[in-house]
PDB file of N, CA and C in Angstrom:
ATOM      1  N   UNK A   1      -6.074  40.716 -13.285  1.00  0.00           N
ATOM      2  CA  UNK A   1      -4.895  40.054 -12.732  1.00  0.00           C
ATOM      3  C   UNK A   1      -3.978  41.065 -12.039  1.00  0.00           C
ATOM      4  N   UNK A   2      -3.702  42.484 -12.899  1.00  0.00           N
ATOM      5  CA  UNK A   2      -2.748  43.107 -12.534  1.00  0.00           C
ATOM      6  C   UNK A   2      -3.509  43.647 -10.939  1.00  0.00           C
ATOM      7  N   UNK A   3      -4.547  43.847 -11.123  1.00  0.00           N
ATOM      8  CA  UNK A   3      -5.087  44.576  -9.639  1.00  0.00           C
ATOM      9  C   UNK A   3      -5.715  43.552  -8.465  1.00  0.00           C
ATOM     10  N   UNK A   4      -5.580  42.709  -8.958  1.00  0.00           N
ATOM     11  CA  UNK A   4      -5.349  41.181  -7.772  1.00  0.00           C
ATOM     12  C   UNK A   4      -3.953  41.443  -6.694  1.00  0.00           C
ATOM     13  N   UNK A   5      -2.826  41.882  -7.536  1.00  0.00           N
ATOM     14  CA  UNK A   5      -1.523  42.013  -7.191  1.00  0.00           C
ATOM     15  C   UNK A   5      -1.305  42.998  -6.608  1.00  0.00           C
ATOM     16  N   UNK A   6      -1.733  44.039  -7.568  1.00  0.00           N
ATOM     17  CA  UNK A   6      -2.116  45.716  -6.547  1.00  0.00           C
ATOM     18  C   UNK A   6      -2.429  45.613  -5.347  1.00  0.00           C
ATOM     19  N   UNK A   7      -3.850  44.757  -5.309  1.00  0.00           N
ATOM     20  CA  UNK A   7      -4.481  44.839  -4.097  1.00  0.00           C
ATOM     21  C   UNK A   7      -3.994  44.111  -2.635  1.00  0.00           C
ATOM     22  N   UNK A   8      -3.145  43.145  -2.754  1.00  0.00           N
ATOM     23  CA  UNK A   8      -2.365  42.753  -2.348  1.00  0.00           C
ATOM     24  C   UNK A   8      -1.042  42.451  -1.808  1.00  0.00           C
ATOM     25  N   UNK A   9      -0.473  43.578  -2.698  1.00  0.00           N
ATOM     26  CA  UNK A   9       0.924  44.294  -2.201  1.00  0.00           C
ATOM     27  C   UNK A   9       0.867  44.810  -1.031  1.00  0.00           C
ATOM     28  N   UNK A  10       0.325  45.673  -0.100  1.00  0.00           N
ATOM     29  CA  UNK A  10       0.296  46.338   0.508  1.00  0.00           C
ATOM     30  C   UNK A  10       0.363  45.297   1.857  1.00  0.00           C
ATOM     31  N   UNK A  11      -0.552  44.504   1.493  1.00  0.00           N
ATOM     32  CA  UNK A  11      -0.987  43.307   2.901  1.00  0.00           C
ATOM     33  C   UNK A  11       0.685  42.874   2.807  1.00  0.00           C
ATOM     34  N   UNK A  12       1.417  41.994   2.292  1.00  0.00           N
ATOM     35  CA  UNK A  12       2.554  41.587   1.587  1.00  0.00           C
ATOM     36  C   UNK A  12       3.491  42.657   2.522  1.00  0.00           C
ATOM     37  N   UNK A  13       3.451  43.783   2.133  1.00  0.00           N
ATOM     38  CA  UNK A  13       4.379  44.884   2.935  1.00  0.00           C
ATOM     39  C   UNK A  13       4.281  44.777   4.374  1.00  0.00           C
ATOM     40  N   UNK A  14       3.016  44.789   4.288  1.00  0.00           N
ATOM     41  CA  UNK A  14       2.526  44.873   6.363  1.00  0.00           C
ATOM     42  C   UNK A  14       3.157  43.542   6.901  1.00  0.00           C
ATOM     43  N   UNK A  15       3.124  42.343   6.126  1.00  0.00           N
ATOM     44  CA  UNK A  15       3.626  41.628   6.982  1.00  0.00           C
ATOM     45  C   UNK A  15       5.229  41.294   6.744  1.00  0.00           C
ATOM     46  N   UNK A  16       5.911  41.728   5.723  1.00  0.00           N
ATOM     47  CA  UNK A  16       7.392  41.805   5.999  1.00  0.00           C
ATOM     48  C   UNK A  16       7.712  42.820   6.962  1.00  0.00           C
ATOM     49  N   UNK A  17       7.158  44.274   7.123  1.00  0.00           N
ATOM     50  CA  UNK A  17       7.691  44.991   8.049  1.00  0.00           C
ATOM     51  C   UNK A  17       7.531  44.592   9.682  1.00  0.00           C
ATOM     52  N   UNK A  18       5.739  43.488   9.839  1.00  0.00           N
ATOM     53  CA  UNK A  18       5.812  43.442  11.309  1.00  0.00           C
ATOM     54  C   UNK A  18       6.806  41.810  11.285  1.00  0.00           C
ATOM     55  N   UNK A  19       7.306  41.157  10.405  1.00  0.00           N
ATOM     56  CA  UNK A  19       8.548  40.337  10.749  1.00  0.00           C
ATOM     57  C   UNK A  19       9.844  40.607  11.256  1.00  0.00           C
ATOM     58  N   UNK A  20      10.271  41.782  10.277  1.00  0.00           N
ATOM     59  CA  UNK A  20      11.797  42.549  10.754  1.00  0.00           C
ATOM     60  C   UNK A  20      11.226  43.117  11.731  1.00  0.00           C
ATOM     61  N   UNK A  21      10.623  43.908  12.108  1.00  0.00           N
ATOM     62  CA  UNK A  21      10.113  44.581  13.503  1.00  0.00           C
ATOM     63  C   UNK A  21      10.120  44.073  14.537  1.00  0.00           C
ATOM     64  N   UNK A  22       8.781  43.033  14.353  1.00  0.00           N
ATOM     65  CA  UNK A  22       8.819  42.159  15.916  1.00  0.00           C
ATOM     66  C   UNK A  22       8.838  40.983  15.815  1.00  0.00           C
ATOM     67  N   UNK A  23       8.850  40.026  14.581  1.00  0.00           N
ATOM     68  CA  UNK A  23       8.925  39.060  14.897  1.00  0.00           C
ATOM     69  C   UNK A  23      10.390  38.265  15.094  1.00  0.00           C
ATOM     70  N   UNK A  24      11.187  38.845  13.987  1.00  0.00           N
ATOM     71  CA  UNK A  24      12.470  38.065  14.115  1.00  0.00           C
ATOM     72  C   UNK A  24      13.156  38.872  15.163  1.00  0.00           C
ATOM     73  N   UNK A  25      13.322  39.913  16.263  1.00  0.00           N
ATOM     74  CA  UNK A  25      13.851  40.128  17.015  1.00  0.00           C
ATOM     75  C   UNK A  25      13.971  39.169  18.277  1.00  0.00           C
ATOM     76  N   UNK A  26      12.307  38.965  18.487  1.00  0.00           N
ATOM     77  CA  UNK A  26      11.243  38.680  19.630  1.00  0.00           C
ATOM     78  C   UNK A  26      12.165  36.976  19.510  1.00  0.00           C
ATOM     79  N   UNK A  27      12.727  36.212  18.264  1.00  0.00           N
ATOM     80  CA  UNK A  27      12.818  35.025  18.178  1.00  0.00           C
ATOM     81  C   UNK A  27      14.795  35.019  18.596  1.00  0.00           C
ATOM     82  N   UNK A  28      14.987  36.165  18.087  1.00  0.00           N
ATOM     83  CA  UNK A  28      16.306  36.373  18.859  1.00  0.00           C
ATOM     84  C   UNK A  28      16.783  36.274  19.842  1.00  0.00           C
ATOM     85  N   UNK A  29      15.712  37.437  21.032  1.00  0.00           N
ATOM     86  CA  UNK A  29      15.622  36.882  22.394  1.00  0.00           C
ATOM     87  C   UNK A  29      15.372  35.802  22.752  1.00  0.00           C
ATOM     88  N   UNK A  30      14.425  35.242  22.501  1.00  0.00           N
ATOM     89  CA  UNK A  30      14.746  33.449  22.775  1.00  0.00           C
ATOM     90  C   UNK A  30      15.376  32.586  22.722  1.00  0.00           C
ATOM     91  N   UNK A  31      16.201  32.922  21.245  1.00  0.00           N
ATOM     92  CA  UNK A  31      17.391  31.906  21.303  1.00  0.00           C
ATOM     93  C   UNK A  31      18.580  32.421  22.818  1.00  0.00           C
ATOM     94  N   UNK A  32      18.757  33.704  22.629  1.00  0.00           N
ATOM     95  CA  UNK A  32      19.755  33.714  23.285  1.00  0.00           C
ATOM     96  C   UNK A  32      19.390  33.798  25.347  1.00  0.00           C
ATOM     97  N   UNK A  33      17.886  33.510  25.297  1.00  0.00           N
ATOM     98  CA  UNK A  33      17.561  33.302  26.577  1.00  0.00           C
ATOM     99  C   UNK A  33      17.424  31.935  26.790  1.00  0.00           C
ATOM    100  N   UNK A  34      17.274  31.223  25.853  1.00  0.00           N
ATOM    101  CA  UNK A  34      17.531  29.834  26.236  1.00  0.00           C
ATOM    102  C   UNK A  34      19.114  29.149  26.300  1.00  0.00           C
ATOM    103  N   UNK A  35      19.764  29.589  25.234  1.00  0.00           N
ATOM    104  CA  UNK A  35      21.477  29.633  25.258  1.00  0.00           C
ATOM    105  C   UNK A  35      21.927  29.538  26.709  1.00  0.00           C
ATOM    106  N   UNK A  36      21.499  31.059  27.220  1.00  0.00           N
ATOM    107  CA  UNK A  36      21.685  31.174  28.604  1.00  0.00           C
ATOM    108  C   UNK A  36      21.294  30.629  29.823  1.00  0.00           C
ATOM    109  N   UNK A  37      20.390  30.269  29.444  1.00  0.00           N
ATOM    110  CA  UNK A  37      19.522  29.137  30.411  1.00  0.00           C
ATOM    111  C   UNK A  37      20.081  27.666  30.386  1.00  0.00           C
ATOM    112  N   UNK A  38      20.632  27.222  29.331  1.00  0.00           N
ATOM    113  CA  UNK A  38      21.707  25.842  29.134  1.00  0.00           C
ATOM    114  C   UNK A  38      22.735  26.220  29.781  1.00  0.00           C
ATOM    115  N   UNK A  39      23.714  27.531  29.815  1.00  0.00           N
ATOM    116  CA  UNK A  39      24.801  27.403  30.242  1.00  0.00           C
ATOM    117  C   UNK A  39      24.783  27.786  31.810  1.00  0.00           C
ATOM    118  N   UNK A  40      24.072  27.750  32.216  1.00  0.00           N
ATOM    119  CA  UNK A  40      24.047  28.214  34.075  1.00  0.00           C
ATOM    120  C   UNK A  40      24.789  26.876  34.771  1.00  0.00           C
ATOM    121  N   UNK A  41      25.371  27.354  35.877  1.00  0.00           N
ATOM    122  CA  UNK A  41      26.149  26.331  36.737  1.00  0.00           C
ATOM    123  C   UNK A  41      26.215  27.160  37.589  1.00  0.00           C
ATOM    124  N   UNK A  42      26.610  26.042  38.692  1.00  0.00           N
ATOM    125  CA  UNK A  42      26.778  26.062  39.986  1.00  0.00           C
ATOM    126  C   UNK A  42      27.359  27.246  40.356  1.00  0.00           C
ATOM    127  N   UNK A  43      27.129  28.069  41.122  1.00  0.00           N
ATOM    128  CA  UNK A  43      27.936  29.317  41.739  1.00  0.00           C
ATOM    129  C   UNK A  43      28.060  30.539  40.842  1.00  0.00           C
ATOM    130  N   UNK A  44      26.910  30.199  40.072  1.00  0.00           N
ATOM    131  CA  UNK A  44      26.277  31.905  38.967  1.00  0.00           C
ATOM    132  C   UNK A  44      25.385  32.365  39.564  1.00  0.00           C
ATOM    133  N   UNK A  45      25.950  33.335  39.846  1.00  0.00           N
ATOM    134  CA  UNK A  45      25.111  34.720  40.468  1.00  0.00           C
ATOM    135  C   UNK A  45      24.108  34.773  38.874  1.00  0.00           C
ATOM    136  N   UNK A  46      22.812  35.365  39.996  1.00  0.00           N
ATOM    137  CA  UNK A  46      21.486  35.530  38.736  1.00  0.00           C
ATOM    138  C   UNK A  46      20.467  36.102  39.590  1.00  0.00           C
ATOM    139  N   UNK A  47      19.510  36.712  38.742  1.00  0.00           N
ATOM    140  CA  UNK A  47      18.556  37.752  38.999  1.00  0.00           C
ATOM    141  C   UNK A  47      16.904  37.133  38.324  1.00  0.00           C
ATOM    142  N   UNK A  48      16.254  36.409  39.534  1.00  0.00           N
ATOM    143  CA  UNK A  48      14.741  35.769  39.214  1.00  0.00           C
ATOM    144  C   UNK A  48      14.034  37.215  38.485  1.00  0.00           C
ATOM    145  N   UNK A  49      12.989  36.550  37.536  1.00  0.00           N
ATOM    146  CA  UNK A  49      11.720  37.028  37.095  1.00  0.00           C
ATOM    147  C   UNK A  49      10.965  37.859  37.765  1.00  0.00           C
ATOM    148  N   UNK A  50      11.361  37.916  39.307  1.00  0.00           N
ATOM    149  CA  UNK A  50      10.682  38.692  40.447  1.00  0.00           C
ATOM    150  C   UNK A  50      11.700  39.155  40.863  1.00  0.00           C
ATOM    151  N   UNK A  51      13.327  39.588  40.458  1.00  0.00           N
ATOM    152  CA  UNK A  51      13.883  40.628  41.155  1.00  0.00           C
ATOM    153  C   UNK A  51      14.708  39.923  42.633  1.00  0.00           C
ATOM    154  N   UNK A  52      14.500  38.510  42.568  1.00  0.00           N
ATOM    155  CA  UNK A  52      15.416  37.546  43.535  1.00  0.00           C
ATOM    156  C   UNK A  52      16.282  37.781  42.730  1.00  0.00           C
ATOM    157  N   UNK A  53      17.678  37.723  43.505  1.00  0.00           N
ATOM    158  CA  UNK A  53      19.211  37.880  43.177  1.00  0.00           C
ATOM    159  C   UNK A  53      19.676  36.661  44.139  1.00  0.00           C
ATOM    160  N   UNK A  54      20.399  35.803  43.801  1.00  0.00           N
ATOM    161  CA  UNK A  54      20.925  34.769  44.467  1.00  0.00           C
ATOM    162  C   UNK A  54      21.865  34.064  43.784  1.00  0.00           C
ATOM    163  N   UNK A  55      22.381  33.037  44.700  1.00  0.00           N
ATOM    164  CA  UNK A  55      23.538  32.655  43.812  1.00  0.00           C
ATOM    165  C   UNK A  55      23.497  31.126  43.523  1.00  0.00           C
ATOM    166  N   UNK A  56      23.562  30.572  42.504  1.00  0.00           N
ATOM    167  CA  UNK A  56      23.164  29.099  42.106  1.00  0.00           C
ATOM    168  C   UNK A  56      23.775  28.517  42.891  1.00  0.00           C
ATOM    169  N   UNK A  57      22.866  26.658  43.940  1.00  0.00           N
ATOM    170  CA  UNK A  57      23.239  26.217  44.560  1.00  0.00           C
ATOM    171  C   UNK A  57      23.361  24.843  44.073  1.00  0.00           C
ATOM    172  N   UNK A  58      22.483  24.608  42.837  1.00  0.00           N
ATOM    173  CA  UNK A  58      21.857  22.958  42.524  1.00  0.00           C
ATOM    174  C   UNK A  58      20.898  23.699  41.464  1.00  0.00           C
ATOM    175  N   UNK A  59      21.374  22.649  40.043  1.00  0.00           N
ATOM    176  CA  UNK A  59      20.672  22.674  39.034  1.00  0.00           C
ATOM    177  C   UNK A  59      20.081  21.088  39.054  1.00  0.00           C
ATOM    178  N   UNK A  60      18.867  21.317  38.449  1.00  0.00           N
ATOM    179  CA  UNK A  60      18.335  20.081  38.179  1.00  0.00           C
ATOM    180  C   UNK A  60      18.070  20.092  36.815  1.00  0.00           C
ATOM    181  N   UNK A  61      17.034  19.223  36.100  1.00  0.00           N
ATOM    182  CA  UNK A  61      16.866  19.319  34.529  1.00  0.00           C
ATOM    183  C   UNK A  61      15.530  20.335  34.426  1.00  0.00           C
ATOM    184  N   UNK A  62      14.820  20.382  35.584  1.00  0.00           N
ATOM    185  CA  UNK A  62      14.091  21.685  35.428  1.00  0.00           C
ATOM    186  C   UNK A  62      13.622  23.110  36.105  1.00  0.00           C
ATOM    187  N   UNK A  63      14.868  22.079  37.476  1.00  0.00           N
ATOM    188  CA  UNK A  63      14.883  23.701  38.505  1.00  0.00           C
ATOM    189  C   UNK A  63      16.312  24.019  38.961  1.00  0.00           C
ATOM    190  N   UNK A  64      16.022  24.711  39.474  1.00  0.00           N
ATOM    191  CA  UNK A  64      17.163  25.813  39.465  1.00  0.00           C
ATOM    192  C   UNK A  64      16.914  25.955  41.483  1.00  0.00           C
ATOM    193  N   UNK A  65      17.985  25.875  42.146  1.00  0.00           N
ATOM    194  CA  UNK A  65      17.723  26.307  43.599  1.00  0.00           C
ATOM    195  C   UNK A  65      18.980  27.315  43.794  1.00  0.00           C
ATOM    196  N   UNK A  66      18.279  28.354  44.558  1.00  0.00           N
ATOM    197  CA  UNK A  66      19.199  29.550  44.345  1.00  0.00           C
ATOM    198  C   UNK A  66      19.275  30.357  45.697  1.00  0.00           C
ATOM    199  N   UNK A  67      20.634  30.205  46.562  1.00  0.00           N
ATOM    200  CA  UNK A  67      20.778  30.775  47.404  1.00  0.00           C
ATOM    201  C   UNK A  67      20.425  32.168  47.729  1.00  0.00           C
ATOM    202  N   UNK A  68      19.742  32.335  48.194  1.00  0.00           N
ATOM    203  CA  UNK A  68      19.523  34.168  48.406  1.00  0.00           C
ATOM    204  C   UNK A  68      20.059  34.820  50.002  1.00  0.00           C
ATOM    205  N   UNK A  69      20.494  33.780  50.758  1.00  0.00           N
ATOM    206  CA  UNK A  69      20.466  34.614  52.046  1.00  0.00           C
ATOM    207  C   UNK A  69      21.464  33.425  52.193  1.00  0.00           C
ATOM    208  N   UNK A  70      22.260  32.997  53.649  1.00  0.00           N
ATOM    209  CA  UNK A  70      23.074  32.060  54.382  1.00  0.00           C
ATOM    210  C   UNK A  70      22.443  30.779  54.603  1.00  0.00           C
ATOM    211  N   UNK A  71      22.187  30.161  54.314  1.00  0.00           N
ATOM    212  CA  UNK A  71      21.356  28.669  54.526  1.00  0.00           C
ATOM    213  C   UNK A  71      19.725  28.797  54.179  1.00  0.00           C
ATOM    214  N   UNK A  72      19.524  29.734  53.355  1.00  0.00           N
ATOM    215  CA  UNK A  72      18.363  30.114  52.860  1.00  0.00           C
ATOM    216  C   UNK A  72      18.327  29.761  51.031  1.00  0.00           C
ATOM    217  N   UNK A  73      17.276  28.707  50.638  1.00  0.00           N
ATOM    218  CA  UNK A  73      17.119  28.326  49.236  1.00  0.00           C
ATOM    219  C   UNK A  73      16.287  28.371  48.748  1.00  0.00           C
ATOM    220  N   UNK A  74      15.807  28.844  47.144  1.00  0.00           N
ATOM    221  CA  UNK A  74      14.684  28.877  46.815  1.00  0.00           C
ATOM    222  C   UNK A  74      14.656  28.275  45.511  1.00  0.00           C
ATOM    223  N   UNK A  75      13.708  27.665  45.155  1.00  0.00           N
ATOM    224  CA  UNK A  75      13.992  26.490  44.381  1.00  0.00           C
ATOM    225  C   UNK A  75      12.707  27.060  43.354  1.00  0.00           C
ATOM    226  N   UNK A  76      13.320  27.586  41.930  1.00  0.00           N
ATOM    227  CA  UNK A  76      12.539  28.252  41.079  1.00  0.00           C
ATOM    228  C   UNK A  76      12.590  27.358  39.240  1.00  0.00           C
ATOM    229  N   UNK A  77      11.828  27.619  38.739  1.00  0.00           N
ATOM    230  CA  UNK A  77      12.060  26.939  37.331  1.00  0.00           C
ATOM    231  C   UNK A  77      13.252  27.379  36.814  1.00  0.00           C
ATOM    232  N   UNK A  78      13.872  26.903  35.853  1.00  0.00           N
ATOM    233  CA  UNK A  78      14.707  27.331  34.826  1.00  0.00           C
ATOM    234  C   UNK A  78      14.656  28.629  33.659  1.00  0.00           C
ATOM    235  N   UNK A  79      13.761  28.502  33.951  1.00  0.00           N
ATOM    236  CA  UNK A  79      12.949  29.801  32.983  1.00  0.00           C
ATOM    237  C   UNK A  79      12.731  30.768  33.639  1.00  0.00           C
ATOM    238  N   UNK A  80      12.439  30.958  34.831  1.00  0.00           N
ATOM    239  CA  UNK A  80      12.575  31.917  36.114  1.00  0.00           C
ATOM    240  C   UNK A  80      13.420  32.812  35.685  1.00  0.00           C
ATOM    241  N   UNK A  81      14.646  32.476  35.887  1.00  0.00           N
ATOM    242  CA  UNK A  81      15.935  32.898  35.594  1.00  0.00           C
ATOM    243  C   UNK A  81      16.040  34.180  34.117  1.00  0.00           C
ATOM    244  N   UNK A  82      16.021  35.420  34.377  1.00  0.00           N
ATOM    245  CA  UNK A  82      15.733  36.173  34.104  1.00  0.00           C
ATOM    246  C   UNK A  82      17.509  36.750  33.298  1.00  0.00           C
ATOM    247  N   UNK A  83      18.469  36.860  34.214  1.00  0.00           N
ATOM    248  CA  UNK A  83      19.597  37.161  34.348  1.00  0.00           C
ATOM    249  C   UNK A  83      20.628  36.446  34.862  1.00  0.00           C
ATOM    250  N   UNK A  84      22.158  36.277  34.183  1.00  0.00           N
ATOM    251  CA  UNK A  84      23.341  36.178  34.598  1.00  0.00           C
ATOM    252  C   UNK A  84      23.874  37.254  35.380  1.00  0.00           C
ATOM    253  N   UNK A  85      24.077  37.365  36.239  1.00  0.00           N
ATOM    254  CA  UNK A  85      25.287  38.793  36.698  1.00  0.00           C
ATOM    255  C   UNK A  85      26.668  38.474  36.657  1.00  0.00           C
ATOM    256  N   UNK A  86      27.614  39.406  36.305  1.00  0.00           N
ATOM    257  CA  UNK A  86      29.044  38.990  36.579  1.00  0.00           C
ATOM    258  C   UNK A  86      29.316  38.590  37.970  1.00  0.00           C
ATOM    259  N   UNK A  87      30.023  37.460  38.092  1.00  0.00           N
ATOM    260  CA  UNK A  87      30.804  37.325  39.146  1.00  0.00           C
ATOM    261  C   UNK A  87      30.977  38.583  39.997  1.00  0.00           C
ATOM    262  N   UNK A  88      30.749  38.074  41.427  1.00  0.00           N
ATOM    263  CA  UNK A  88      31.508  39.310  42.009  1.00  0.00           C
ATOM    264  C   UNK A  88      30.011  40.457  42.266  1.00  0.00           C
ATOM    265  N   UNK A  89      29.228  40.132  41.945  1.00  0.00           N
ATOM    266  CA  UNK A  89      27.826  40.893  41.893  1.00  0.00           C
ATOM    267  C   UNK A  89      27.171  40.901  43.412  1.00  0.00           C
ATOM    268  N   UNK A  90      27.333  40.106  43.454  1.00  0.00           N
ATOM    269  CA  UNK A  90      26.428  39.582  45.092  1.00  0.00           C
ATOM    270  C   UNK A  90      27.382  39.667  45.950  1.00  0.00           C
ATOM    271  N   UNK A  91      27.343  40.346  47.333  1.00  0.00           N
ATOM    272  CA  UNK A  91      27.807  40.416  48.492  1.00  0.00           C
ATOM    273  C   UNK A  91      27.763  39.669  49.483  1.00  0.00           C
TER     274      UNK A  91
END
């Protein structure tokens, strides 16, 4: 019995350390990338998955269209959306 437990401790360890490590961080970022992804509106400057920087023109319930140039729109998922920038970011 006692070396059932022995033998098994160790496995037990490995997986509390890869939880605090990577798993409950990894679930952190998600919450707070989806948080952020609820609160986007109209005229938030943001930075696409590919390094587009533009400025929100029209949210829908699953896209996002995002000014990047003067009468130029690109109409990307919600999840795209990589980054908020402060106000004042885009020129």
């Amino acid at each position: 019995m006692m070396s059932t437990i022995t033998g098994m401790l160790p496995l037990v360890l490995m997986f509390l350390v890869l939880y605090f490590v990577m798993i409950r961080p990894q679930m952190k970022r998600q919450k707070e990338h989806r948080a952020m992804i609820d609160a986007l509106g109209k005229g938030d400057e943001v930075v696409a998955g590919g390094g587009i920087m533009g400025r929100v023109a029209r949210i829908t319930d699953q896209y996002v269209y995002v000014e990047i140039a003067n009468g130029v729109e690109v109409q990307m998922q919600r999840q795209a959306v990589a980054q908020v920038l402060p106000k004042g970011s885009l020129k």
